[in-house]
PDB file of N, CA and C in Angstrom:
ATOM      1  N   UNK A   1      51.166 -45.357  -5.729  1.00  0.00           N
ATOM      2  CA  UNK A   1      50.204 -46.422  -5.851  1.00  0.00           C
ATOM      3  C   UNK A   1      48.947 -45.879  -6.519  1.00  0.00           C
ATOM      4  N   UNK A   2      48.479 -46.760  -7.864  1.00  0.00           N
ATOM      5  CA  UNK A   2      47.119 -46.075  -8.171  1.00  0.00           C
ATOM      6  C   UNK A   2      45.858 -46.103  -7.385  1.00  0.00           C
ATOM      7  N   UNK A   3      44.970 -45.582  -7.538  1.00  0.00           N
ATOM      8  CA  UNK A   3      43.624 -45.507  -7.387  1.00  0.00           C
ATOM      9  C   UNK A   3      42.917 -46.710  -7.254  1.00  0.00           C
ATOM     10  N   UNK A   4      42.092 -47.490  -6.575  1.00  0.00           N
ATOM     11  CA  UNK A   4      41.568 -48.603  -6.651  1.00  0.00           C
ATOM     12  C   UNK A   4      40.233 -47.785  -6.784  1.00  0.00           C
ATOM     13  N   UNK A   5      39.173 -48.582  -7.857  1.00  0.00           N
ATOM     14  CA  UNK A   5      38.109 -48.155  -7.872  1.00  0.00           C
ATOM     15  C   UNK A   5      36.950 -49.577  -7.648  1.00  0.00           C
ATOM     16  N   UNK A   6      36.182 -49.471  -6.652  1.00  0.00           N
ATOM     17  CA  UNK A   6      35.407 -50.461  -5.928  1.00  0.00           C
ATOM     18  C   UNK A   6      33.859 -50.331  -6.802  1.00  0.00           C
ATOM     19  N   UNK A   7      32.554 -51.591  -6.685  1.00  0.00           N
ATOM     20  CA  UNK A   7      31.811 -51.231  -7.116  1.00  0.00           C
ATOM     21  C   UNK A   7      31.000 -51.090  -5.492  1.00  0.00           C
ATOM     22  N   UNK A   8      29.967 -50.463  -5.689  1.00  0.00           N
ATOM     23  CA  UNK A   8      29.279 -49.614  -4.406  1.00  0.00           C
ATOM     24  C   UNK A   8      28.855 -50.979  -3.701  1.00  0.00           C
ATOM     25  N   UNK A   9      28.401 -51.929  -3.828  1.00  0.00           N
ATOM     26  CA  UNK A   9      28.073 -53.220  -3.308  1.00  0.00           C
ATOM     27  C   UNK A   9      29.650 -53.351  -2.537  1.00  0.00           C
ATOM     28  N   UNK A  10      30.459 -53.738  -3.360  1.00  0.00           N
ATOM     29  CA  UNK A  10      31.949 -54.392  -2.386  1.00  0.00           C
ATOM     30  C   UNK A  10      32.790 -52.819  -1.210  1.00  0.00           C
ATOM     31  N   UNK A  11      31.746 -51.772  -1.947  1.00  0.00           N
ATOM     32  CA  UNK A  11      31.993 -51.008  -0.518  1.00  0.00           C
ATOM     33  C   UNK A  11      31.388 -51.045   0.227  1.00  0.00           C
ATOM     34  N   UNK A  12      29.894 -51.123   0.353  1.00  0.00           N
ATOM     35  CA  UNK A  12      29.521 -51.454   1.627  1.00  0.00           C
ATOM     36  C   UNK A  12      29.581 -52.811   1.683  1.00  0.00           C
ATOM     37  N   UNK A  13      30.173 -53.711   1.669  1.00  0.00           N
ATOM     38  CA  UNK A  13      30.738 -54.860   1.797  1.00  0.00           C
ATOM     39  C   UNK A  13      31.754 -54.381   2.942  1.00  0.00           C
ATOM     40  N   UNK A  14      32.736 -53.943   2.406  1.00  0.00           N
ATOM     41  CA  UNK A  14      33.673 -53.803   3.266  1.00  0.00           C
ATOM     42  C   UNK A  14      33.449 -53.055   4.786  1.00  0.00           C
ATOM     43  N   UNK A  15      32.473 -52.204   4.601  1.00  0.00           N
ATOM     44  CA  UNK A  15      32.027 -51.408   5.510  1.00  0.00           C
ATOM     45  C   UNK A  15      31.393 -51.844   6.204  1.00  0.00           C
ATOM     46  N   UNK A  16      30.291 -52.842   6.038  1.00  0.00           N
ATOM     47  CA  UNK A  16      29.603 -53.742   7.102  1.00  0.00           C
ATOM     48  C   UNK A  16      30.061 -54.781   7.595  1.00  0.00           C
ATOM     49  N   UNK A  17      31.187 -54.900   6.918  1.00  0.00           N
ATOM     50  CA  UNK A  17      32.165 -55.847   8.156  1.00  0.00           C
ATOM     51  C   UNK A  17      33.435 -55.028   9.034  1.00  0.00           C
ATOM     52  N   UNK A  18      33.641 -53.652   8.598  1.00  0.00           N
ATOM     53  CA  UNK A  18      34.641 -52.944   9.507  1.00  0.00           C
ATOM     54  C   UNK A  18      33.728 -52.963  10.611  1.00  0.00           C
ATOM     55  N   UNK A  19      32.530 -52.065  10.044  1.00  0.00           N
ATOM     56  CA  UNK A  19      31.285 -51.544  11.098  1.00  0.00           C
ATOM     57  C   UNK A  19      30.964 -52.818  12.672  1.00  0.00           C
ATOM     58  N   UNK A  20      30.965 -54.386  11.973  1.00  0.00           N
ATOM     59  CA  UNK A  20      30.528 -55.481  12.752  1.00  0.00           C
ATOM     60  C   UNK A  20      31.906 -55.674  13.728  1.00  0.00           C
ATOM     61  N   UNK A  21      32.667 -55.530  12.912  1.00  0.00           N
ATOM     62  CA  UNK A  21      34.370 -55.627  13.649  1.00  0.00           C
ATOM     63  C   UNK A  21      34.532 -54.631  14.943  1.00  0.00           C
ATOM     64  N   UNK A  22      33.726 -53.630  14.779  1.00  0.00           N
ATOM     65  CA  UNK A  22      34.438 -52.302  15.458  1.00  0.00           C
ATOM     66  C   UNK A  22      33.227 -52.538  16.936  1.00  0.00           C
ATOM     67  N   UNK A  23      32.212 -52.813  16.176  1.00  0.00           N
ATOM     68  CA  UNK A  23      30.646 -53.341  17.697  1.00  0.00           C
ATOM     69  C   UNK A  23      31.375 -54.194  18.284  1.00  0.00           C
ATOM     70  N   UNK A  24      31.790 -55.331  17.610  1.00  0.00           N
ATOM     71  CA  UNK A  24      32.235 -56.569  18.265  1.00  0.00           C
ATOM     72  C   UNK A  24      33.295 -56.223  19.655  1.00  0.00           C
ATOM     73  N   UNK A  25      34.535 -55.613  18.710  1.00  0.00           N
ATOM     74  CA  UNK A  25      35.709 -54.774  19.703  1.00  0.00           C
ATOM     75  C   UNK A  25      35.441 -54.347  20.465  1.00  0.00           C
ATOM     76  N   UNK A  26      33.908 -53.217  20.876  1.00  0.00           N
ATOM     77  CA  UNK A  26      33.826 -52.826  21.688  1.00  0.00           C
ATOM     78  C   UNK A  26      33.114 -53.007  22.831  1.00  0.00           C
ATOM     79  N   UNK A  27      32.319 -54.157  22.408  1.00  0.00           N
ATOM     80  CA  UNK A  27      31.122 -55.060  23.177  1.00  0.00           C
ATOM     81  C   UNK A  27      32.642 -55.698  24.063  1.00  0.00           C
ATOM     82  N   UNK A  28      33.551 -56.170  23.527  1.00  0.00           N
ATOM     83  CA  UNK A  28      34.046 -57.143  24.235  1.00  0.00           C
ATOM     84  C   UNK A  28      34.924 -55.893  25.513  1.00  0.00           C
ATOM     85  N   UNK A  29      35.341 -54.709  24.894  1.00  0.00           N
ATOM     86  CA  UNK A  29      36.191 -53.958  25.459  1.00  0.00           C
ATOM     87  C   UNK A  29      35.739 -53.078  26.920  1.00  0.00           C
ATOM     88  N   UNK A  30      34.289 -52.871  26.903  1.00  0.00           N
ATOM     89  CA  UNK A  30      33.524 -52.599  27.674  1.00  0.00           C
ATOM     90  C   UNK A  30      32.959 -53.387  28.434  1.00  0.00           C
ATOM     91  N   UNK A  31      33.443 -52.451  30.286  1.00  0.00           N
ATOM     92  CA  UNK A  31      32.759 -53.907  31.010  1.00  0.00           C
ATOM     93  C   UNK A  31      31.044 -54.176  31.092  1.00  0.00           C
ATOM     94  N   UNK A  32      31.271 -54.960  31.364  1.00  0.00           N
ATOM     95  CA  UNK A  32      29.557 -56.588  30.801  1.00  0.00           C
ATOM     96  C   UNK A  32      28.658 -55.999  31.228  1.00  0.00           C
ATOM     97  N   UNK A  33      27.928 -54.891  32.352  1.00  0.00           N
ATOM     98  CA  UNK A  33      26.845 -54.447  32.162  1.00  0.00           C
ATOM     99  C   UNK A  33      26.614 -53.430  31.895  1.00  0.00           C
ATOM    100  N   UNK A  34      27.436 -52.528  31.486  1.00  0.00           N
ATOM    101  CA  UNK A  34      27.057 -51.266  31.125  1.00  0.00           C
ATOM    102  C   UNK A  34      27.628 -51.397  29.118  1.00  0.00           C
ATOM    103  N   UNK A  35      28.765 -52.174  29.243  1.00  0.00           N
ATOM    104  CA  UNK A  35      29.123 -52.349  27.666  1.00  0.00           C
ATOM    105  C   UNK A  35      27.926 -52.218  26.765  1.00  0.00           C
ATOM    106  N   UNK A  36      26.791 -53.361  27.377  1.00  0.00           N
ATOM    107  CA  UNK A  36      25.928 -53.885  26.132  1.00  0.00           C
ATOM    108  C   UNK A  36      24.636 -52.366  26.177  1.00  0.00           C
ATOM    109  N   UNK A  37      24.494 -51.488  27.245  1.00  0.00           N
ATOM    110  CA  UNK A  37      23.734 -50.377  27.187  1.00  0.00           C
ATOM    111  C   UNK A  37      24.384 -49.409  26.048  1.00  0.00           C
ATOM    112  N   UNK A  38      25.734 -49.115  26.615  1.00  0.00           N
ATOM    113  CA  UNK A  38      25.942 -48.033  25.657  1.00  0.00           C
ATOM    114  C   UNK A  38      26.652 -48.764  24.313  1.00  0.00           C
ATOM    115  N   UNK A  39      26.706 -49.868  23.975  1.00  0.00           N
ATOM    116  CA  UNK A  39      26.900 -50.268  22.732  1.00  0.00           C
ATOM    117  C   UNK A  39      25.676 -50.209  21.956  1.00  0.00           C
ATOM    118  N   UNK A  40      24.533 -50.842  22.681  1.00  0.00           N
ATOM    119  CA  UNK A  40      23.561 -50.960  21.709  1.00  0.00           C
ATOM    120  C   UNK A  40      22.672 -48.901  21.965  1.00  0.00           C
ATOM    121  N   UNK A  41      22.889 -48.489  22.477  1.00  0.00           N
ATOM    122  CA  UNK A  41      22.771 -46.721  22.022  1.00  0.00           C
ATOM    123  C   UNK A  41      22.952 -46.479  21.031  1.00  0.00           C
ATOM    124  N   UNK A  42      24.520 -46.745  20.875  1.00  0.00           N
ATOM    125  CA  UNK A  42      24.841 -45.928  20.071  1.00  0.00           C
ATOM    126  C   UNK A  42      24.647 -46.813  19.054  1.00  0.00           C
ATOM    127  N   UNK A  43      24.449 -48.045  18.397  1.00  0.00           N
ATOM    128  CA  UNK A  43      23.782 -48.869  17.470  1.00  0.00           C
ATOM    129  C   UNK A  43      23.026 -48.387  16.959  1.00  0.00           C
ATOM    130  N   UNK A  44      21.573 -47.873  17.924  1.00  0.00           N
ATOM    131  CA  UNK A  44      20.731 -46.996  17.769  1.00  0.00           C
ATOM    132  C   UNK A  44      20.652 -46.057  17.265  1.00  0.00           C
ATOM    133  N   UNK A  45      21.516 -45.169  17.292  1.00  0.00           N
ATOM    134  CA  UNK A  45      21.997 -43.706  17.248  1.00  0.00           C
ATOM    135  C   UNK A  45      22.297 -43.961  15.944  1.00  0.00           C
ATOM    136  N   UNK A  46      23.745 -44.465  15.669  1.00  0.00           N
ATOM    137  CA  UNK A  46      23.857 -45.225  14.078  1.00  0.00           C
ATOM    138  C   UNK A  46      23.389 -45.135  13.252  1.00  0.00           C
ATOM    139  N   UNK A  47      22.008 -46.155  13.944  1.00  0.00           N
ATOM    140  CA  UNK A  47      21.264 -46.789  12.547  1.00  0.00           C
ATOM    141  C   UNK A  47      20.407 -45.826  12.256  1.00  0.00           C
ATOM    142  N   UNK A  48      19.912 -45.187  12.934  1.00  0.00           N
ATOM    143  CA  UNK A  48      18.931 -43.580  13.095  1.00  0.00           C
ATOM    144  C   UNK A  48      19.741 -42.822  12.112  1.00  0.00           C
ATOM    145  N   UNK A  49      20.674 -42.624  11.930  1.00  0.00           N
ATOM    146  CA  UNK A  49      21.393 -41.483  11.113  1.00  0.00           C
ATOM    147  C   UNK A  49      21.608 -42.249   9.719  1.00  0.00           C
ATOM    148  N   UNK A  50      21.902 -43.524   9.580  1.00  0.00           N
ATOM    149  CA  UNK A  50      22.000 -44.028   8.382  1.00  0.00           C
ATOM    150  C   UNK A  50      20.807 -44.196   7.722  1.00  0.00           C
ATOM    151  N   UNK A  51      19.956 -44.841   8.543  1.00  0.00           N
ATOM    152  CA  UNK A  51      18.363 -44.751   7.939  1.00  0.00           C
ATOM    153  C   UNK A  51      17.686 -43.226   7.079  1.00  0.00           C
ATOM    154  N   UNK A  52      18.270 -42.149   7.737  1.00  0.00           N
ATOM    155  CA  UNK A  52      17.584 -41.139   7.592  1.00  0.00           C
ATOM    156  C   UNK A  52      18.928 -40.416   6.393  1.00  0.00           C
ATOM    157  N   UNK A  53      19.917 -40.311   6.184  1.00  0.00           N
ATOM    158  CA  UNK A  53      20.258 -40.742   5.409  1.00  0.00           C
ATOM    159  C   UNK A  53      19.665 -41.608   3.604  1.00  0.00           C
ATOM    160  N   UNK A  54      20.032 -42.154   4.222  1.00  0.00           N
ATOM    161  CA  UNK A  54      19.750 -43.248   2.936  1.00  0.00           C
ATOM    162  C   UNK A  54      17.937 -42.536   2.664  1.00  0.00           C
ATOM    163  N   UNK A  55      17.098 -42.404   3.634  1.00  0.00           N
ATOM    164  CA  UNK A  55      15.430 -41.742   3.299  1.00  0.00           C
ATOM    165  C   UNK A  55      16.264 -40.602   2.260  1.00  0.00           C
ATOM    166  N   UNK A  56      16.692 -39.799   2.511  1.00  0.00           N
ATOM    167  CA  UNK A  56      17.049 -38.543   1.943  1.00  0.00           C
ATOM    168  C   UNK A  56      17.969 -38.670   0.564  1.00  0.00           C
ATOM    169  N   UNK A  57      18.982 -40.160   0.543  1.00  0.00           N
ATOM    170  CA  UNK A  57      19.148 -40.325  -0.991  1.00  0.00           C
ATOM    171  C   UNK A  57      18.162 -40.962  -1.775  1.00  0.00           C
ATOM    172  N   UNK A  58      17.014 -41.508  -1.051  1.00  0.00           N
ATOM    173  CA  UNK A  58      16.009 -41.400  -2.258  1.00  0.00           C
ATOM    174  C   UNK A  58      15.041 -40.395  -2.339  1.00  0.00           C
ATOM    175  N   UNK A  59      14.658 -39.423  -1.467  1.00  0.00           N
ATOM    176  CA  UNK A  59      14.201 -38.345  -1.925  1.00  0.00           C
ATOM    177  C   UNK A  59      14.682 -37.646  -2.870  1.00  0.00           C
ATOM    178  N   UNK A  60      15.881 -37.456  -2.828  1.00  0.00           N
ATOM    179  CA  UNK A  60      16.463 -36.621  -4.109  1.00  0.00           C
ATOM    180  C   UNK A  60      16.337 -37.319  -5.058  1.00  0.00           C
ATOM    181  N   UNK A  61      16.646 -39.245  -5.241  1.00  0.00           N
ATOM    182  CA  UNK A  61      16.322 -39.558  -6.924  1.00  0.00           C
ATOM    183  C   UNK A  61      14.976 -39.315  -6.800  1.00  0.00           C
ATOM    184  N   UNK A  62      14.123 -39.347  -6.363  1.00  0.00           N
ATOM    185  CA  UNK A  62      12.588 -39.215  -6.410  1.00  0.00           C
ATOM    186  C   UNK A  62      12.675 -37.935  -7.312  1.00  0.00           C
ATOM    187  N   UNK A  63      12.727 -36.805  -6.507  1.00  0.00           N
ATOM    188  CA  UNK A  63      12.330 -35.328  -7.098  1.00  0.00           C
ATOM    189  C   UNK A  63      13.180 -35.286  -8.391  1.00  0.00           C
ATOM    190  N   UNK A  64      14.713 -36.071  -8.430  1.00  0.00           N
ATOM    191  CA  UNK A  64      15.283 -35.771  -9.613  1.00  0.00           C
ATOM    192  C   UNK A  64      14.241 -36.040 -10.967  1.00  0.00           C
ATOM    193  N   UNK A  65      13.972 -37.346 -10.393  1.00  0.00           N
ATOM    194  CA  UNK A  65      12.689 -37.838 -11.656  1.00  0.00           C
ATOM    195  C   UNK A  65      12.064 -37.356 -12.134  1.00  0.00           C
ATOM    196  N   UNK A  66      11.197 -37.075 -11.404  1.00  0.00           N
ATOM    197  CA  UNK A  66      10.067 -36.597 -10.993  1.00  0.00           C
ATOM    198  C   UNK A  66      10.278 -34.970 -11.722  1.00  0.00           C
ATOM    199  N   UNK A  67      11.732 -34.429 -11.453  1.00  0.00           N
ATOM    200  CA  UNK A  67      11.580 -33.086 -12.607  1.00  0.00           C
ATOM    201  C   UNK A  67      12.424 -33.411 -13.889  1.00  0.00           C
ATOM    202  N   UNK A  68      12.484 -34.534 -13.944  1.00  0.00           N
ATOM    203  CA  UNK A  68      13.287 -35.255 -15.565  1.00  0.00           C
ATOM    204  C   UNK A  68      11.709 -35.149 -15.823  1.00  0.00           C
ATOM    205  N   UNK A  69      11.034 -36.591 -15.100  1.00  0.00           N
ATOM    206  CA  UNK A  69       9.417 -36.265 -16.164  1.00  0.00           C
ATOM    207  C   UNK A  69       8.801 -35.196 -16.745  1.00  0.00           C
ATOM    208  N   UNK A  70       8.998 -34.355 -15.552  1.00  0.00           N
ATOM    209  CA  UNK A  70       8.325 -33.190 -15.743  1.00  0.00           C
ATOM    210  C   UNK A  70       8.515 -32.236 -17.134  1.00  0.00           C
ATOM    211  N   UNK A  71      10.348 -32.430 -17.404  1.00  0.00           N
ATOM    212  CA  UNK A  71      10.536 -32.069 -18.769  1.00  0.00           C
ATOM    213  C   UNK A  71      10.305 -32.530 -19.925  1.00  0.00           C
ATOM    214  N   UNK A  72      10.053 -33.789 -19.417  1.00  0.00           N
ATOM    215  CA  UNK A  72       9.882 -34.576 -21.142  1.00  0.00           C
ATOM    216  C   UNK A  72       8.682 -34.218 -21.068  1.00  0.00           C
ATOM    217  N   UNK A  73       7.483 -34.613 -20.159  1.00  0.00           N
ATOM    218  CA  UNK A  73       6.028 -34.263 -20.378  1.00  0.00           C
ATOM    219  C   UNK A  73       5.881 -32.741 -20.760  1.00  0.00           C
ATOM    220  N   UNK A  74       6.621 -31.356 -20.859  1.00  0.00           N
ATOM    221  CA  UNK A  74       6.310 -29.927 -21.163  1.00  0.00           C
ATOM    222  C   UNK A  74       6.813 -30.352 -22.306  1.00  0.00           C
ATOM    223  N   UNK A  75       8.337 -31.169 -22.789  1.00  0.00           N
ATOM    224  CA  UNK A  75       8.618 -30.725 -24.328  1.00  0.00           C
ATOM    225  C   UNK A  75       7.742 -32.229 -25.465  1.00  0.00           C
ATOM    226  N   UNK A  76       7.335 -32.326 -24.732  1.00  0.00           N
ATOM    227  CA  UNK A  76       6.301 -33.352 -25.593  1.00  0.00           C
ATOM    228  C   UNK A  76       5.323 -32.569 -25.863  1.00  0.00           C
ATOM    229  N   UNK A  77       4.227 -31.833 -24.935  1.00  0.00           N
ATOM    230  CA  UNK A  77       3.169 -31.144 -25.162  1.00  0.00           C
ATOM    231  C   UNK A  77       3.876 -29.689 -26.044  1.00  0.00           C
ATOM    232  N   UNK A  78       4.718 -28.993 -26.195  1.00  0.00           N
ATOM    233  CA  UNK A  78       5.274 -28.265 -26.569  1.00  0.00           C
ATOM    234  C   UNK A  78       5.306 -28.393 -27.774  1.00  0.00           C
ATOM    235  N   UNK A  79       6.106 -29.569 -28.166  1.00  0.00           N
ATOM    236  CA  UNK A  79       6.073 -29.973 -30.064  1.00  0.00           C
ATOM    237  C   UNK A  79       5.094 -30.898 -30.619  1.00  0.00           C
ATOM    238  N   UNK A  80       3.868 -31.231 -29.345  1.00  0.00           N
ATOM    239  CA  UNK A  80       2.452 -31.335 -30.205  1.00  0.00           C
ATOM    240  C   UNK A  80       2.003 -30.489 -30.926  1.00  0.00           C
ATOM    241  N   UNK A  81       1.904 -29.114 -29.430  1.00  0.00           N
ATOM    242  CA  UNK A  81       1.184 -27.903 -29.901  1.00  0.00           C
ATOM    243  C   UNK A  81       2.093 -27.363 -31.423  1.00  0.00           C
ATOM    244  N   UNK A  82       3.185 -27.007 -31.494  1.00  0.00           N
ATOM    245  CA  UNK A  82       3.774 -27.113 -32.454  1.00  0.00           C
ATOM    246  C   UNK A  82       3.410 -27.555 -33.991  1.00  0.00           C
ATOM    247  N   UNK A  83       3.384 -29.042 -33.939  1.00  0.00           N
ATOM    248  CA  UNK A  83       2.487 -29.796 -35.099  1.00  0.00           C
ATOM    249  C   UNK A  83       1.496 -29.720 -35.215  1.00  0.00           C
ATOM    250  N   UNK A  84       0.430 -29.386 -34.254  1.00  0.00           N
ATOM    251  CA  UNK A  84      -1.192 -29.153 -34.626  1.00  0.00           C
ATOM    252  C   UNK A  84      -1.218 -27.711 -34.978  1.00  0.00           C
ATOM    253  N   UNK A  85       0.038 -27.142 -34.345  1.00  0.00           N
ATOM    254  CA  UNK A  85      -0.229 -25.173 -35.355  1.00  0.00           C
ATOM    255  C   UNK A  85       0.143 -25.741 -36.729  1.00  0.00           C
ATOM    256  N   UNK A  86       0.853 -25.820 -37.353  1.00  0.00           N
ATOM    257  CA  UNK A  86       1.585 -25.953 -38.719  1.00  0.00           C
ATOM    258  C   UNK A  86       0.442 -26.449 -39.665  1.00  0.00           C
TER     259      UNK A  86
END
């Protein structure tokens, strides 16, 4: 069977409804007063790791930029200095 290739939207598509499927399952599977404590924990817990996460994939495009700019702004000033020697 080939390869299916998804666009990043219809994967977390799919994923935030396994994710809602799997709370749901277990809200119901766990008995009624302790279920909804340690369901919503670990919700907590979760969303804490995805949040921090996701902070950290935009730190990296940040700095990626941020040293892309950094090169165009040295080879710009580079082949000024360049043309004002000549």
């Amino acid at each position: 069977m080939g390869k299916t290739y998804l666009k990043s939207s219809v994967k977390g598509a799919i994923l935030g409804g396994t994710m809602t499927g799997g709370w749901l399952l277990a809200d119901l599977l766990l008995p009624e007063p302790w279920g909804d404590v340690v369901l919503f924990a670990a919700m907590a817990v979760l969303n804490i790791g995805i949040g921090w996460k996701i902070g950290k994939m935009f730190e990296q495009q940040e700095s990626a930029r941020a040293g892309t700019e950094a090169i165009e702004t040295f080879e710009a000033k580079s082949t000024t200095n360049l043309e004002s020697h000549s």
